[in-house]
C-alpha atoms as a PDB file:
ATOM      1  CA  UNK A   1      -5.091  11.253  -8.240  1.00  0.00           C
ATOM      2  CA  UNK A   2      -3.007   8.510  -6.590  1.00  0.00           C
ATOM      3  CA  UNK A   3      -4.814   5.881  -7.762  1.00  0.00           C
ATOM      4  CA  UNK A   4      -4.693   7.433 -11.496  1.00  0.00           C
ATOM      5  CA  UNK A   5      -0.970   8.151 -11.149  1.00  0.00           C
ATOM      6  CA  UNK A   6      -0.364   3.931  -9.858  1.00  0.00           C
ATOM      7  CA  UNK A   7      -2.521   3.096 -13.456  1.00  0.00           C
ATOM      8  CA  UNK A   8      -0.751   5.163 -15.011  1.00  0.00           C
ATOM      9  CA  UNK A   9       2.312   3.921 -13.845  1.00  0.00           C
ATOM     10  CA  UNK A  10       1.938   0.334 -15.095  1.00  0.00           C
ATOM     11  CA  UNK A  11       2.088   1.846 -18.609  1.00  0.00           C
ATOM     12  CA  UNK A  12       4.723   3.718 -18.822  1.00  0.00           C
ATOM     13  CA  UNK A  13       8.524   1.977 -19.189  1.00  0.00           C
ATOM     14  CA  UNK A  14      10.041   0.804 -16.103  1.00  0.00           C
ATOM     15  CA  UNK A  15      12.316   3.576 -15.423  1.00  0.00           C
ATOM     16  CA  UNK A  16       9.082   5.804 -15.512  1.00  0.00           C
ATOM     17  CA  UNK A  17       7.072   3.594 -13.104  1.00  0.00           C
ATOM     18  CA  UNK A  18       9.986   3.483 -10.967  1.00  0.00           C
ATOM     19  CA  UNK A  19       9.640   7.307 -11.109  1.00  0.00           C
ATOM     20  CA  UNK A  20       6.299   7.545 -10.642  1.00  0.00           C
ATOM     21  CA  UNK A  21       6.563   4.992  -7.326  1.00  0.00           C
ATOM     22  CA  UNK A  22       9.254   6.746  -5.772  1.00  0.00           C
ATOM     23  CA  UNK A  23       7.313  10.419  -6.017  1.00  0.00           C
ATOM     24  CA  UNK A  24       3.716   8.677  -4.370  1.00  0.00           C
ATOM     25  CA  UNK A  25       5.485   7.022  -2.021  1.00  0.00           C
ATOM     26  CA  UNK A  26       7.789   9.591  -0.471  1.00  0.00           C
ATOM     27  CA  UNK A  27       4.547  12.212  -0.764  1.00  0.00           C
ATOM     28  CA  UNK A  28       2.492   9.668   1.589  1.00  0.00           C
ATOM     29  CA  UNK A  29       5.525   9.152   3.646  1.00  0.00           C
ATOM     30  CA  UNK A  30       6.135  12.900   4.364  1.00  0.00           C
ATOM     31  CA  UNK A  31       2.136  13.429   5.150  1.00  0.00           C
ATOM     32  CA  UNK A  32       2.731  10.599   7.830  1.00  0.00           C
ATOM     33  CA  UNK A  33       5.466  12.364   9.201  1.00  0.00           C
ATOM     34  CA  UNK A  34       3.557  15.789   9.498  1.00  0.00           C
ATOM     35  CA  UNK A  35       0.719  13.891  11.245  1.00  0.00           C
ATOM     36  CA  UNK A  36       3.425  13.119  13.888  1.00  0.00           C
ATOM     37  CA  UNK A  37       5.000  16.104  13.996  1.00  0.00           C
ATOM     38  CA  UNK A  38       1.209  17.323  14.690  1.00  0.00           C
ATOM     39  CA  UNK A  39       1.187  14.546  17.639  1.00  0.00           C
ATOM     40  CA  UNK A  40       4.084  16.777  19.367  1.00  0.00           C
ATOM     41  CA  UNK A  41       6.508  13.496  18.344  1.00  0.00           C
ATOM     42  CA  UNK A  42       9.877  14.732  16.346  1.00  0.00           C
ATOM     43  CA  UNK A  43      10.230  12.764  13.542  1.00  0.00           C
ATOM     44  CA  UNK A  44      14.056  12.652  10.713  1.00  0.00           C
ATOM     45  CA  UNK A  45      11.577  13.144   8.134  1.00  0.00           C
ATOM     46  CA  UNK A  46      14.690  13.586   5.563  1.00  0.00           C
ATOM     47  CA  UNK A  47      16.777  10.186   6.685  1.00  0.00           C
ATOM     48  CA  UNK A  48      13.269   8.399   6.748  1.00  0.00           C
ATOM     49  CA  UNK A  49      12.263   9.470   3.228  1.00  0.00           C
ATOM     50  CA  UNK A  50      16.083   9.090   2.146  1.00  0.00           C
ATOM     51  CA  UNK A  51      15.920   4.908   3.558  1.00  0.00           C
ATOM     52  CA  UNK A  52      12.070   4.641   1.852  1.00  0.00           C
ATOM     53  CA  UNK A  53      13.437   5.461  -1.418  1.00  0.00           C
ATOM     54  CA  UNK A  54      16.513   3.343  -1.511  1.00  0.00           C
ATOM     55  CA  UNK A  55      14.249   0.220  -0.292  1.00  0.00           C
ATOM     56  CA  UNK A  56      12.299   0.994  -3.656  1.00  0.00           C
ATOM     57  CA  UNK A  57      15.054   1.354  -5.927  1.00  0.00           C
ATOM     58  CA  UNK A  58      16.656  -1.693  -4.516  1.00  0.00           C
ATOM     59  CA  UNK A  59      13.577  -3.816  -5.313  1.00  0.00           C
ATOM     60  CA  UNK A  60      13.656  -2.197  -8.686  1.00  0.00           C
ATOM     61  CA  UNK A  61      17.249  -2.334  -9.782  1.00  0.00           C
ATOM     62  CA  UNK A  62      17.262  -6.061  -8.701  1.00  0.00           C
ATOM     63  CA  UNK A  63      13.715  -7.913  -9.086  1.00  0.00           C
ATOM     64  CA  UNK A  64      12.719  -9.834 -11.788  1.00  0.00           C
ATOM     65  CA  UNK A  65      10.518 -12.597 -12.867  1.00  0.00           C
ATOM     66  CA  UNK A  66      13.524 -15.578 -11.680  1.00  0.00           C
ATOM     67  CA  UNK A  67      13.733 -17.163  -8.860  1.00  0.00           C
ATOM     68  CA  UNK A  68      17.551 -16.107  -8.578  1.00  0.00           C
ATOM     69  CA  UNK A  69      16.226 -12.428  -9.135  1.00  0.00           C
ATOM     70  CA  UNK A  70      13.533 -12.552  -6.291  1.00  0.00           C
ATOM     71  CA  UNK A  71      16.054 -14.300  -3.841  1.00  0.00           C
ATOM     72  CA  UNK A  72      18.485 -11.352  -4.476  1.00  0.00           C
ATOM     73  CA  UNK A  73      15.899  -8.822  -4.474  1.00  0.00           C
ATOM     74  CA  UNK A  74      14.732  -9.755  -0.995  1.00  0.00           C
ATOM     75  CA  UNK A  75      18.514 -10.299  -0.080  1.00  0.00           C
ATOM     76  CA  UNK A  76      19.032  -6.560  -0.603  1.00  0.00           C
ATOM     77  CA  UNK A  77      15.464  -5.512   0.889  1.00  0.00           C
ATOM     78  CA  UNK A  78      17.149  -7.109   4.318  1.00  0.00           C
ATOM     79  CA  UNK A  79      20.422  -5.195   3.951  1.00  0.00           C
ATOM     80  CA  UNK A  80      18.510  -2.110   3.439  1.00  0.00           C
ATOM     81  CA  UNK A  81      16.434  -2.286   6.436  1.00  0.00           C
ATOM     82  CA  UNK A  82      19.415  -3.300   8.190  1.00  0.00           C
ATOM     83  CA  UNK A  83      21.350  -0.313   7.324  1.00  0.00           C
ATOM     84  CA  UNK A  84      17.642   2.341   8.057  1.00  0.00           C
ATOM     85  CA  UNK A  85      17.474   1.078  11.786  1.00  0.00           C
ATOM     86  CA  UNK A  86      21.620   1.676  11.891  1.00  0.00           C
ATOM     87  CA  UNK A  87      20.985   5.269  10.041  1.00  0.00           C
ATOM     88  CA  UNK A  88      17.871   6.202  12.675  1.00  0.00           C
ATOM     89  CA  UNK A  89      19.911   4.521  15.593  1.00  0.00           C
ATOM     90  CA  UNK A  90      23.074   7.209  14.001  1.00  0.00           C
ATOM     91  CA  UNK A  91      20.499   9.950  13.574  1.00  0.00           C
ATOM     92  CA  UNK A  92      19.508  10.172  17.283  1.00  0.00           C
ATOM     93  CA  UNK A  93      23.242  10.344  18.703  1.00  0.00           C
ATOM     94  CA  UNK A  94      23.103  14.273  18.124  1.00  0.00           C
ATOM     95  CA  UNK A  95      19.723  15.460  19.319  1.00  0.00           C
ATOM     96  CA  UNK A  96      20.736  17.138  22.457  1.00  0.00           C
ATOM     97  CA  UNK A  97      17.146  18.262  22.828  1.00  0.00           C
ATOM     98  CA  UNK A  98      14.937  15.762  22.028  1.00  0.00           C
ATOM     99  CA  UNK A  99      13.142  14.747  25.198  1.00  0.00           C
ATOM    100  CA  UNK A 100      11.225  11.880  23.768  1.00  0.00           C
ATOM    101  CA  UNK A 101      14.111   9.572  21.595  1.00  0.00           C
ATOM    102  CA  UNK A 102      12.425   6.707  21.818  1.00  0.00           C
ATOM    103  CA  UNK A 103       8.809   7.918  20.211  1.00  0.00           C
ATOM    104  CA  UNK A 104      10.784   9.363  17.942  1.00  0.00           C
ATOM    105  CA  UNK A 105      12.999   6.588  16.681  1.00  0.00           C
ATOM    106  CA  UNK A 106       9.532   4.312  16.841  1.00  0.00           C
ATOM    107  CA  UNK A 107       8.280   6.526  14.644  1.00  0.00           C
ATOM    108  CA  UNK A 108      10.527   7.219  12.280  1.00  0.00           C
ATOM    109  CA  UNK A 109      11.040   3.517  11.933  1.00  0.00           C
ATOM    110  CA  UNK A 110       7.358   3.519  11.651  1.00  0.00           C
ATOM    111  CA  UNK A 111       7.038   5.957   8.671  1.00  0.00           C
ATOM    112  CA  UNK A 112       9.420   3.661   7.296  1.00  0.00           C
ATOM    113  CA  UNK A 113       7.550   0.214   7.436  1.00  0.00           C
ATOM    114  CA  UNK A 114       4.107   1.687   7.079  1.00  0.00           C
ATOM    115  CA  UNK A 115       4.932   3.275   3.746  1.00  0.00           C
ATOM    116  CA  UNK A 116       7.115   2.216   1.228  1.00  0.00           C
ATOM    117  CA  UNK A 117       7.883  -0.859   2.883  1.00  0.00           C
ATOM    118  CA  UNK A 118       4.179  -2.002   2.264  1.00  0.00           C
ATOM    119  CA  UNK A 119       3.871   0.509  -0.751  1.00  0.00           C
ATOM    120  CA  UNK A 120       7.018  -1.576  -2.291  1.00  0.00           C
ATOM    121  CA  UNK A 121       4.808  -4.796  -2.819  1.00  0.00           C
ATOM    122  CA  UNK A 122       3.556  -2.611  -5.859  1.00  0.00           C
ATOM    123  CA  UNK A 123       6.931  -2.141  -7.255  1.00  0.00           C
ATOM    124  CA  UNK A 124       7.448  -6.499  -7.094  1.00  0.00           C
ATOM    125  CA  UNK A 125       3.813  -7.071  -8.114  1.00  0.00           C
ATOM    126  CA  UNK A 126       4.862  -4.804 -11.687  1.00  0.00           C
ATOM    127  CA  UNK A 127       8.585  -6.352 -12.016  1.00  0.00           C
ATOM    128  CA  UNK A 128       8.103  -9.737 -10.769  1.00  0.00           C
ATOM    129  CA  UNK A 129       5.635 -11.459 -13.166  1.00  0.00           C
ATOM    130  CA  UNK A 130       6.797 -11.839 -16.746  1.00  0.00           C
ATOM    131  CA  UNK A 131       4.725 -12.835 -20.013  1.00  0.00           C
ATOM    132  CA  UNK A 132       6.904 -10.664 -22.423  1.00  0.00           C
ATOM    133  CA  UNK A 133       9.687 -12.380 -23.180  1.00  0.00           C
ATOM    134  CA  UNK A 134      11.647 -10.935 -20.220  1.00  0.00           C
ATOM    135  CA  UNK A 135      12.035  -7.513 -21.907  1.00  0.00           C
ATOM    136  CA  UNK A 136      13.328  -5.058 -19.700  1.00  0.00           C
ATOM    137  CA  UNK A 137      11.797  -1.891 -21.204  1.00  0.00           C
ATOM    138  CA  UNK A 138       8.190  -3.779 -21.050  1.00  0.00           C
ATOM    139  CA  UNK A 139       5.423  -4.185 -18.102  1.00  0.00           C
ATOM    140  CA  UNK A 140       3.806  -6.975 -18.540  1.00  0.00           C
ATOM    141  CA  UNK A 141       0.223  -7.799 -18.843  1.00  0.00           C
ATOM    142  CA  UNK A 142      -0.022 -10.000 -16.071  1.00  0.00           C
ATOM    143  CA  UNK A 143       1.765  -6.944 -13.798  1.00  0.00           C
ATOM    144  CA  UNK A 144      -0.767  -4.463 -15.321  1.00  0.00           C
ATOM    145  CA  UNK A 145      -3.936  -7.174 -14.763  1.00  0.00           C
ATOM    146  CA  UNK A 146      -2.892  -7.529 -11.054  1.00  0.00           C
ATOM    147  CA  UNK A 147      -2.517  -3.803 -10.172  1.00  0.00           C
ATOM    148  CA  UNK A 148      -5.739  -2.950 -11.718  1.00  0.00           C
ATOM    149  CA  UNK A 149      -6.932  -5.832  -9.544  1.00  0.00           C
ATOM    150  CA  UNK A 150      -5.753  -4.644  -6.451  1.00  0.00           C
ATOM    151  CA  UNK A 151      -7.045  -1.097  -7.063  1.00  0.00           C
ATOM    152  CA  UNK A 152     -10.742  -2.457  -8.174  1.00  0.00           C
ATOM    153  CA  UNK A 153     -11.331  -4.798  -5.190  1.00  0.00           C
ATOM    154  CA  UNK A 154     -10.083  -2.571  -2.943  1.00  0.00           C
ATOM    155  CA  UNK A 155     -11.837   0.788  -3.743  1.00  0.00           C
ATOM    156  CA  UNK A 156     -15.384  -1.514  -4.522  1.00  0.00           C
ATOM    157  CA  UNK A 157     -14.544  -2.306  -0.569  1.00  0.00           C
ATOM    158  CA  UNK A 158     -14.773   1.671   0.099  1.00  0.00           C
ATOM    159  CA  UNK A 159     -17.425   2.548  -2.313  1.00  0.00           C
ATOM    160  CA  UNK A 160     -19.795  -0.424  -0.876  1.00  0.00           C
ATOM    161  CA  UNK A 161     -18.582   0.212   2.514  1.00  0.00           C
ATOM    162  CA  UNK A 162     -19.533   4.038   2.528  1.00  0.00           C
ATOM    163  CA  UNK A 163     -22.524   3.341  -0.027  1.00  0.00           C
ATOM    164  CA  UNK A 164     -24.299   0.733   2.850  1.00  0.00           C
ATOM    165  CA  UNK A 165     -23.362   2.482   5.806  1.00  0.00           C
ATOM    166  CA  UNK A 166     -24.526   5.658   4.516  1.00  0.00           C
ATOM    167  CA  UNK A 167     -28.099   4.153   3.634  1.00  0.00           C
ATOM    168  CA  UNK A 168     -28.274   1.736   6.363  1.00  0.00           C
ATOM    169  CA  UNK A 169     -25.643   2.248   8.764  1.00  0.00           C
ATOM    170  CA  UNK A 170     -26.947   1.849  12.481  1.00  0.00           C
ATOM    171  CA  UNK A 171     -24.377   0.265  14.597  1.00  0.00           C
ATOM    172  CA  UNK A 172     -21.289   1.661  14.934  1.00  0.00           C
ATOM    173  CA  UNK A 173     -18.140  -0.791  14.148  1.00  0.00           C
ATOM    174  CA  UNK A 174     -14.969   0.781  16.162  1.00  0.00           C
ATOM    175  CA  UNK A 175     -16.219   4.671  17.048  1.00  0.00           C
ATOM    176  CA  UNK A 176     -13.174   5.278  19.068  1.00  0.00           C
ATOM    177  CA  UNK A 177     -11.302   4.994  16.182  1.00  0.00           C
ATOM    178  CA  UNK A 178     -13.554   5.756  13.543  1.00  0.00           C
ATOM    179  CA  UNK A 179     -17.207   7.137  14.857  1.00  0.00           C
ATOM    180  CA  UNK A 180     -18.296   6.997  10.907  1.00  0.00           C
ATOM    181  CA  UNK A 181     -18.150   3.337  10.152  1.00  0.00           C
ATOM    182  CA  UNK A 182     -20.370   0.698  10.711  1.00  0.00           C
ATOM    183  CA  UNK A 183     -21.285  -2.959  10.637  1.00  0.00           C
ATOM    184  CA  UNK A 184     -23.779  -2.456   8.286  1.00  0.00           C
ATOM    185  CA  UNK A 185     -21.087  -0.613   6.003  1.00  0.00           C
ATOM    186  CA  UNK A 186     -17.765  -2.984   6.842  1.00  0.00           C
ATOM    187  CA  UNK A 187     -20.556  -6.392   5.218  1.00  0.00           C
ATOM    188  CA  UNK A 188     -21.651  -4.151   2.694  1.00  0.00           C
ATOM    189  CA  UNK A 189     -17.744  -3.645   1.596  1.00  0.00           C
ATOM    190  CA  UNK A 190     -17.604  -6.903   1.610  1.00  0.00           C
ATOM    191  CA  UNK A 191     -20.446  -8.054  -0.793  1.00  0.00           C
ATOM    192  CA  UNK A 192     -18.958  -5.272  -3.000  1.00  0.00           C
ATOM    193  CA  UNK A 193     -15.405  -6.539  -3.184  1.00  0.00           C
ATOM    194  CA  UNK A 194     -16.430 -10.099  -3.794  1.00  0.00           C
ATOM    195  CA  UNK A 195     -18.829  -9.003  -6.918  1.00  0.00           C
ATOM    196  CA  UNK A 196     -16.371  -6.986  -8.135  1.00  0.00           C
ATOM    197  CA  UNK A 197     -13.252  -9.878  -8.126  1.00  0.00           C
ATOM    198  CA  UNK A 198     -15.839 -12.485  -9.361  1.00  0.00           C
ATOM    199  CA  UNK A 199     -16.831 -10.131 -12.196  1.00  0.00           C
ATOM    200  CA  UNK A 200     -12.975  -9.322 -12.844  1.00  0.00           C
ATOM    201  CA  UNK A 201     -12.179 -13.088 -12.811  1.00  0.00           C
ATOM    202  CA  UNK A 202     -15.225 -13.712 -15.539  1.00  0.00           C
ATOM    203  CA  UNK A 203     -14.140 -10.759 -17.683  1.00  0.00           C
ATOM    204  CA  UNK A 204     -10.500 -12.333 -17.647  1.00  0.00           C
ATOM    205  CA  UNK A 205     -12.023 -15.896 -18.597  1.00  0.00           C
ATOM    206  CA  UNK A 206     -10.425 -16.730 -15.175  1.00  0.00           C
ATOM    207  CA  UNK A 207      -6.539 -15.840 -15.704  1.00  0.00           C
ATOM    208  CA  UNK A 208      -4.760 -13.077 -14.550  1.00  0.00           C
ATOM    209  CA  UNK A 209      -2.454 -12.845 -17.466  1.00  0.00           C
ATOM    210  CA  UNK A 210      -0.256 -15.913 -16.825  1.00  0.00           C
ATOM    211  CA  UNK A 211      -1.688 -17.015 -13.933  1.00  0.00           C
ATOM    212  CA  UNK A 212      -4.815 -19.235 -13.329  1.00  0.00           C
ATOM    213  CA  UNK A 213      -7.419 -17.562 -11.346  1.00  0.00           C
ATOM    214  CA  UNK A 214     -10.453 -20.049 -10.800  1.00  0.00           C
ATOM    215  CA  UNK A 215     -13.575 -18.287  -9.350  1.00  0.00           C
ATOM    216  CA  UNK A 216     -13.377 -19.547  -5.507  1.00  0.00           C
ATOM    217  CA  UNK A 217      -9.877 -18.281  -5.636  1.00  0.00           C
ATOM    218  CA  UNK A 218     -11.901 -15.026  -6.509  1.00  0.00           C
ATOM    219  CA  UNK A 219     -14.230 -15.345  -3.760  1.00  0.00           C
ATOM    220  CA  UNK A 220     -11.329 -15.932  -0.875  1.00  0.00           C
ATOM    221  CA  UNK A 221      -9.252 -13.109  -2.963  1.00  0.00           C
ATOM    222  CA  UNK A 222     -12.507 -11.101  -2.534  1.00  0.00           C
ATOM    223  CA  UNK A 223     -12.948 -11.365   0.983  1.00  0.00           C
ATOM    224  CA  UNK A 224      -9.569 -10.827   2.229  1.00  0.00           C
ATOM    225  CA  UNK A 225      -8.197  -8.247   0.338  1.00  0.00           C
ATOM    226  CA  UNK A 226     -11.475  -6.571   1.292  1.00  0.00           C
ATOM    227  CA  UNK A 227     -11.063  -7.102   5.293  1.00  0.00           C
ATOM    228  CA  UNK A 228      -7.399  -5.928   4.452  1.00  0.00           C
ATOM    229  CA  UNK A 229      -8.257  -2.917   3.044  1.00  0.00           C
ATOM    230  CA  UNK A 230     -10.761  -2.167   5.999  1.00  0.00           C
ATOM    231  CA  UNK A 231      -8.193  -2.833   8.402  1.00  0.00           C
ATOM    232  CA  UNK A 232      -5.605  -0.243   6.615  1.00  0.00           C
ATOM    233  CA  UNK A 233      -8.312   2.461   6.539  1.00  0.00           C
ATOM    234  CA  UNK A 234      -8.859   2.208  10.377  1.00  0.00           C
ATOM    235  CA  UNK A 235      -5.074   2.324  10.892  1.00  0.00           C
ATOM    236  CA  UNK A 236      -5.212   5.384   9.145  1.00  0.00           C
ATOM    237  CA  UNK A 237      -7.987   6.828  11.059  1.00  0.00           C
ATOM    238  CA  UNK A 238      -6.208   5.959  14.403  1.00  0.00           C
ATOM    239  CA  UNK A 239      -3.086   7.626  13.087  1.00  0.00           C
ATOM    240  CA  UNK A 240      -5.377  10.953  12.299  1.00  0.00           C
ATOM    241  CA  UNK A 241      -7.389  10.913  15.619  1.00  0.00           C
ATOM    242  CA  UNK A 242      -4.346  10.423  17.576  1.00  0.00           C
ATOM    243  CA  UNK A 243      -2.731  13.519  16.026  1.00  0.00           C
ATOM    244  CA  UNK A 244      -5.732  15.340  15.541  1.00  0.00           C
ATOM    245  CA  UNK A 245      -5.813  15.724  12.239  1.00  0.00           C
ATOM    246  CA  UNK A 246      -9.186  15.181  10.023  1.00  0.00           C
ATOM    247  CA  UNK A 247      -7.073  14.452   6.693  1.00  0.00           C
ATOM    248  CA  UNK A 248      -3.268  13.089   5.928  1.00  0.00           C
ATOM    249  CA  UNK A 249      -3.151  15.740   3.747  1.00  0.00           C
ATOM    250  CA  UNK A 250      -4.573  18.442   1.557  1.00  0.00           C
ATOM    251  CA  UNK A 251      -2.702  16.752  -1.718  1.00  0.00           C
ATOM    252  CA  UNK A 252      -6.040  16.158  -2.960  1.00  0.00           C
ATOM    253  CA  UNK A 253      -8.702  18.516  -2.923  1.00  0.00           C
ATOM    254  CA  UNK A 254     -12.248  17.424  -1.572  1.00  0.00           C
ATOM    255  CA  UNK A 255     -10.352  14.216  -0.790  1.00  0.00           C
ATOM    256  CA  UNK A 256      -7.393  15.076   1.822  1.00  0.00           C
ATOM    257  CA  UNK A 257      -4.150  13.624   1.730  1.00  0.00           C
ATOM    258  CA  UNK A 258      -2.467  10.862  -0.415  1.00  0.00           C
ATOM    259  CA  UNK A 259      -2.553   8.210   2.497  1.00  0.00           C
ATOM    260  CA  UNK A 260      -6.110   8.834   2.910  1.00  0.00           C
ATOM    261  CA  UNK A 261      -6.792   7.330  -0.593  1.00  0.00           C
ATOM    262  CA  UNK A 262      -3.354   4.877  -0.564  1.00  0.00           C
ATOM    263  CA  UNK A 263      -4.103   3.869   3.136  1.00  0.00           C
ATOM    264  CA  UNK A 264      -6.378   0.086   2.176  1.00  0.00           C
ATOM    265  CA  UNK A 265      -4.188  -0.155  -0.869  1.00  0.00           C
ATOM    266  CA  UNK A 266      -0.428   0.145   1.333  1.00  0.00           C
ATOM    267  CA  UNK A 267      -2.802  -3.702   3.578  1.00  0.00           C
ATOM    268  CA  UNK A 268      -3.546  -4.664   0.089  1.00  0.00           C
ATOM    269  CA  UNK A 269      -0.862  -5.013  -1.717  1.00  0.00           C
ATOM    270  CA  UNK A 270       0.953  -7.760   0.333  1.00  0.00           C
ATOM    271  CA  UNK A 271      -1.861  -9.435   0.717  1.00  0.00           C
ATOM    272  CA  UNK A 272      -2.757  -9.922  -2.570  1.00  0.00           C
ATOM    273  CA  UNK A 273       1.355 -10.955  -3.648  1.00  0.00           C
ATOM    274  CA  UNK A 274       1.712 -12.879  -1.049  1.00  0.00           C
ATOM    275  CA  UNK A 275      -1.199 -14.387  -2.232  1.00  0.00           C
ATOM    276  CA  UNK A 276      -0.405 -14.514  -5.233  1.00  0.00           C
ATOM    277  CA  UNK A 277       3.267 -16.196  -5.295  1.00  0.00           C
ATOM    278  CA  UNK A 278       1.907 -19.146  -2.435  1.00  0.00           C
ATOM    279  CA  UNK A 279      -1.312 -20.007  -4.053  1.00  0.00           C
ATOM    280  CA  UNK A 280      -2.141 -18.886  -7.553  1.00  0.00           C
ATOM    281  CA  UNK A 281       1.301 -19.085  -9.086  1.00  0.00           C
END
């Protein structure tokens, strides 16, 4: 359902993606904060949500596809984190308590930067790029192109990942962390995730609406998003084992929680606009 709702997003007018943004990501954020709370660390799961949504809506209100509008954009990102480790630092001053106001300032923060901070790089990769004319009440193509990118390399990562491993998984990768994964299943991700971009780049005769997107640029794109998205998924499942908890969530029936499908999409989405803005632009 998260993944629908981010599609979905990218095709609705801004003010609706902005909507539709701000609800995922301050979901996920709260399921983070009840996996701590499960931990036995106290969380401010209202100031925390509070700062994640004004880092959104600052990108939003003040990105766009200028250089002048990304330089202020970023400008306010920094006076908004500023101001969330003031508001935590504020928040702790009454808790008479609270035995443990260190975990649960690091956490807090955490919830934070783990979030919507890395969930934001969806909310520049839709309002940065521009190939309509700069109309405001119009996503374009080359925003839509990259999210459905992002989501198709990355979930080809899990389905190839859990496909191999399940057929010819032997040695475990990191069973501490996650006992289910394997070798066999973190190179079968792989393989997947490349396919899938080199097919994507094909389809798209190579472009990613306005910007050039040759096929080794698909291979590397392939790879790393791909090692990025493993690498959120066992964050995830050391955040669960740690508190104990087999899902996020139960947002999503059969599936778990909202970070447990958003968690190697929250490594990919920097990656991919960093990526992006340094090399492909």
């Amino acid at each position: 359902m998260a993944v629908a709702l981010i599609l979905a997003a990218i095709y609705l007018p801004p003010l609706g993606a902005w909507v539709v943004l701000m609800v995922i990501s301050s979901l996920a954020q709260y399921e983070f904060y009840a996996m701590m709370n499960m931990a036995g660390i106290p969380v401010f799961r209202v100031v925390g949500i509070l700062c994640g949504g004004v880092m959104i809506t600052a990108t939003f209100c003040t990105i766009g596809p200028t250089a002048e509008e990304i330089a202020r954009a970023y400008r306010w990102e920094q006076f908004v984190m500023i101001a969330t480790l003031i508001a935590v630092f504020l928040r702790q001053f009454p808790q008479k308590y609270n035995d443990k106001p260190i975990a649960t300032i690091g956490c807090t923060l955490l919830g934070i930067w783990y979030v919507p901070f890395l969930f934001n790089f969806f909310t520049r990769m839709v309002f940065v790029w521009d190939s309509a004319g700069g109309s405001p009440n119009h996503i374009s193509e080359t925003a839509r192109l990259l999210v459905f990118y992002l989501v198709l390399v990355v979930k080809m990562t899990d389905t190839g990942a859990y496909t191999v491993g399940r057929l010819i998984g032997r040695h475990k990768l990191i069973p501490r962390i996650s006992p289910g994964k394997t070798w066999e299943g973190f190179f079968g991700g792989i393989v997947f995730a490349v396919i899938a971009s080199c097919i994507f780049a094909w389809v798209t005769h190579f472009r990613i609406g306005v910007i050039t997107f040759p096929l080794i640029h698909a291979v590397i794109l392939g790879i790393v998003l791909a090692l990025s998205g493993i690498a959120g998924d066992l964050f995830e499942s050391l955040l669960k084992r740690a508190s104990g908890a087999k899902d996020s969530g139960n947002a999503l029936p059969g599936m778990g929680g909202l970070l447990d499908v958003l968690d190697s999409l929250l490594f990919g989405a920097p990656v991919l606009y960093v990526y992006a803005r340094l090399v492909l632009a």
